[in-house]
C-alpha atoms as a PDB file:
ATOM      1  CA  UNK A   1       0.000   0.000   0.000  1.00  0.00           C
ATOM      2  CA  UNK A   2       0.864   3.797  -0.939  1.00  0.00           C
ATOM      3  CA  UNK A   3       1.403   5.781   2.610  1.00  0.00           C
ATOM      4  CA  UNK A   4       1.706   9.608   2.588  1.00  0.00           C
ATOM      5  CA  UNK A   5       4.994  10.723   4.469  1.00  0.00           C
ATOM      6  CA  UNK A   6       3.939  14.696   5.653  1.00  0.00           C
ATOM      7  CA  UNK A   7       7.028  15.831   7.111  1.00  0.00           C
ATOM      8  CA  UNK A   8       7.807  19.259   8.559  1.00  0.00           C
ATOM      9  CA  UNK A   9      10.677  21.206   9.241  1.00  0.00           C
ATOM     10  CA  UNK A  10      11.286  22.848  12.381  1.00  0.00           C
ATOM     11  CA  UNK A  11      12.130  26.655  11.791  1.00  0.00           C
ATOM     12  CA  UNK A  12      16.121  27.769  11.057  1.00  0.00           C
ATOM     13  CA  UNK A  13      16.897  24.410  10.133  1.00  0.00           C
ATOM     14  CA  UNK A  14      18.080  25.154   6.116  1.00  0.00           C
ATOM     15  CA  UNK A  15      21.598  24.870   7.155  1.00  0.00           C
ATOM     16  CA  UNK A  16      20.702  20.933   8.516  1.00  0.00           C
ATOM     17  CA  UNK A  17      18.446  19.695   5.382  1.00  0.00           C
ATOM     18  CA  UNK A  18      21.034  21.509   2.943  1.00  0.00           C
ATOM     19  CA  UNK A  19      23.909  19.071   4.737  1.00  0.00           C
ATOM     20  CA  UNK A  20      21.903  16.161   5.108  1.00  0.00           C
ATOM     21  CA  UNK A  21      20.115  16.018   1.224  1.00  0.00           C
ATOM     22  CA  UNK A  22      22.965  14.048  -0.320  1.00  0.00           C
ATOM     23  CA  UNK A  23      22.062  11.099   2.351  1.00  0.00           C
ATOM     24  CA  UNK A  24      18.595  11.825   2.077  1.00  0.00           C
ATOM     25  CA  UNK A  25      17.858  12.024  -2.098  1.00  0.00           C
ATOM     26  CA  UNK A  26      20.027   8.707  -2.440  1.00  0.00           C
ATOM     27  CA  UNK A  27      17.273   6.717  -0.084  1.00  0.00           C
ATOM     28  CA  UNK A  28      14.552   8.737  -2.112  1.00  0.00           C
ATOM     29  CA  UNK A  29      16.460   7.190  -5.367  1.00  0.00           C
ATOM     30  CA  UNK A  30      16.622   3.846  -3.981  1.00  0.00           C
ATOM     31  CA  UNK A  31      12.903   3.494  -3.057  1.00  0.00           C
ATOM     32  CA  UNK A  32      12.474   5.141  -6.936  1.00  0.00           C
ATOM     33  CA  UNK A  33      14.743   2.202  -8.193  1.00  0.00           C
ATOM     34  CA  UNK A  34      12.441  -0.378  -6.575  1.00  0.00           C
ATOM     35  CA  UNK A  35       9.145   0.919  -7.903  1.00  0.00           C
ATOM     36  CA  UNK A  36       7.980   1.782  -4.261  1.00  0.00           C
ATOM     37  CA  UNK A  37       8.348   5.837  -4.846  1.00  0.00           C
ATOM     38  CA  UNK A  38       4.803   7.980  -6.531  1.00  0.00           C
ATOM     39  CA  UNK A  39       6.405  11.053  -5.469  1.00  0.00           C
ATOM     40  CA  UNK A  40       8.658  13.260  -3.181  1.00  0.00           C
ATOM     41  CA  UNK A  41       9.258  16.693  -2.589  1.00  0.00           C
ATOM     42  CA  UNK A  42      10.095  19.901  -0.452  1.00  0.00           C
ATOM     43  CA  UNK A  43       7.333  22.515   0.448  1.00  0.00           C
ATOM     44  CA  UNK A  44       9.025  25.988  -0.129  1.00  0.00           C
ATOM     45  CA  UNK A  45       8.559  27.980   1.945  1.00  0.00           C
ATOM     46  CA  UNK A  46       7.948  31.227  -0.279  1.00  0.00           C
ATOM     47  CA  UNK A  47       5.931  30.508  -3.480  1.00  0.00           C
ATOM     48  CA  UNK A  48       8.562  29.593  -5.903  1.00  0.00           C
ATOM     49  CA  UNK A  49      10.700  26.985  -6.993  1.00  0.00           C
ATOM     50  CA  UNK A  50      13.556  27.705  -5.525  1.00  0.00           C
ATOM     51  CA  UNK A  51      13.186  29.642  -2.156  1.00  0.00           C
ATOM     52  CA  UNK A  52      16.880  30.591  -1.586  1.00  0.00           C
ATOM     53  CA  UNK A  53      17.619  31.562   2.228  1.00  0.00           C
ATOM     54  CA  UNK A  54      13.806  31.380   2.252  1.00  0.00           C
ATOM     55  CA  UNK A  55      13.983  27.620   2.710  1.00  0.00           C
ATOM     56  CA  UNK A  56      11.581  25.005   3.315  1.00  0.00           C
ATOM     57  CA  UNK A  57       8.751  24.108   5.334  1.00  0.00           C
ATOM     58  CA  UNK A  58       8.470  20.103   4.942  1.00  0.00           C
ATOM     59  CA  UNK A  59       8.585  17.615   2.709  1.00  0.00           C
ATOM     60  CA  UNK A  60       5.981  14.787   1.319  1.00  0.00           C
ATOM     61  CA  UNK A  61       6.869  11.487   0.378  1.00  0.00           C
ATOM     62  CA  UNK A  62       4.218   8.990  -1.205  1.00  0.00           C
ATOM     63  CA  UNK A  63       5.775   5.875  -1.930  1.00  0.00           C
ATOM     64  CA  UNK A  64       5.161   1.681  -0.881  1.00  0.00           C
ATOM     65  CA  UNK A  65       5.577  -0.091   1.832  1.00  0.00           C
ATOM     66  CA  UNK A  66       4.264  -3.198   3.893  1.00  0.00           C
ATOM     67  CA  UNK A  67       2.839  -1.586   6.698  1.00  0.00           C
ATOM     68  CA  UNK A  68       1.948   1.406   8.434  1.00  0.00           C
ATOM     69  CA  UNK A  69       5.116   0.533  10.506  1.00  0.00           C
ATOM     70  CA  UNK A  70       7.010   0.038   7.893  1.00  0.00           C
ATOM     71  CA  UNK A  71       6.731   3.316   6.392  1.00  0.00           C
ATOM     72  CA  UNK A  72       7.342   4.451   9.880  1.00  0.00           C
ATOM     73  CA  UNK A  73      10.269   2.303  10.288  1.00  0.00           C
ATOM     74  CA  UNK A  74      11.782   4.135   7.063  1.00  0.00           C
ATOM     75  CA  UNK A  75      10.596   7.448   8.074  1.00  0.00           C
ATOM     76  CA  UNK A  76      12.400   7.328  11.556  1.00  0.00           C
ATOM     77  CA  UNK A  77      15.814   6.392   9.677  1.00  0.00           C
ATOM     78  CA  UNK A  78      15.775   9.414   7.423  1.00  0.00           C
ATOM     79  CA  UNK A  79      18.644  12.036   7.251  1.00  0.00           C
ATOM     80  CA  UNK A  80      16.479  14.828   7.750  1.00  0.00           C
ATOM     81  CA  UNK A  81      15.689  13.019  11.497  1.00  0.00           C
ATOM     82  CA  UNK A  82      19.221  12.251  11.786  1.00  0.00           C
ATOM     83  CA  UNK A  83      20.276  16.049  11.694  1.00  0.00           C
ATOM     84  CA  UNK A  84      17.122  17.417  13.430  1.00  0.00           C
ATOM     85  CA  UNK A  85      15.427  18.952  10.248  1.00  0.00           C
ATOM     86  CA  UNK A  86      11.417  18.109  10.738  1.00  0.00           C
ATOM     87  CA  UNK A  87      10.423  18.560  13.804  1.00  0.00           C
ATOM     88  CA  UNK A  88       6.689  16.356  13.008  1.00  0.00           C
ATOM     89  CA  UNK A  89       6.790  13.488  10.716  1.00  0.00           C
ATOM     90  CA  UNK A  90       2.715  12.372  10.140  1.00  0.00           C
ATOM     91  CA  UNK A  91       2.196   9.109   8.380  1.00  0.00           C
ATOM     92  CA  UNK A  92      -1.875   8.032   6.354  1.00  0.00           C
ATOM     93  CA  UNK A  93      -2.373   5.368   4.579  1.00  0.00           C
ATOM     94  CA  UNK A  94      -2.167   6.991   1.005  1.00  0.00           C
ATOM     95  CA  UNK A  95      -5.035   5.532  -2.311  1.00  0.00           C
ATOM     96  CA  UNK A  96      -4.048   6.731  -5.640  1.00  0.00           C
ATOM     97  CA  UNK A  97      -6.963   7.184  -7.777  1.00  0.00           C
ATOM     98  CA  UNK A  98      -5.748   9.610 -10.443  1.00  0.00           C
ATOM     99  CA  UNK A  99      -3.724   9.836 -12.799  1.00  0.00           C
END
């Protein structure tokens, strides 16, 4: 099943998500690479693409797991955790209906 990984950052935390991306895009790639990743991406926190010093607000993550744990499991190992970027990490079970 698709679960819906709503992240968010805690505030003045750039400097943390900046250092820990590498670590965190190459477990988004390897849940991409086993056909278990719909989508991911940051929530600027300004309205544009990229925010500059502006930053981010969270992140969302839709991919495939086992279980409600699981996706749990995965969330708690993330980089972003590691280096104290979100400060709330929500987890629903996710249905894709379109496209």
């Amino acid at each position: 099943m698709f679960y819906a990984l709503i992240c968010e950052d805690k505030p003045g935390t750039l400097a943390q998500r900046l250092q820990a991306r590498p670590d965190h895009l190459a477990r988004l790639e390897a849940l991409k690479n086993e056909g278990r990743l719909l989508l991911a991406g940051p929530h600027p926190a300004i309205d544009s693409e990229n925010p500059g010093d502006a930053g981010f607000t969270g992140s969302l993550v839709v991919a495939e797991f086992d279980s409600l744990e699981a996706a749990r499991a995965w969330a708690d190992a993330d980089p972003y955790v590691a280096a104290g970027v979100y400060q709330q990490v929500t987890i629903k079970p996710f249905k894709k209906v379109l496209p």
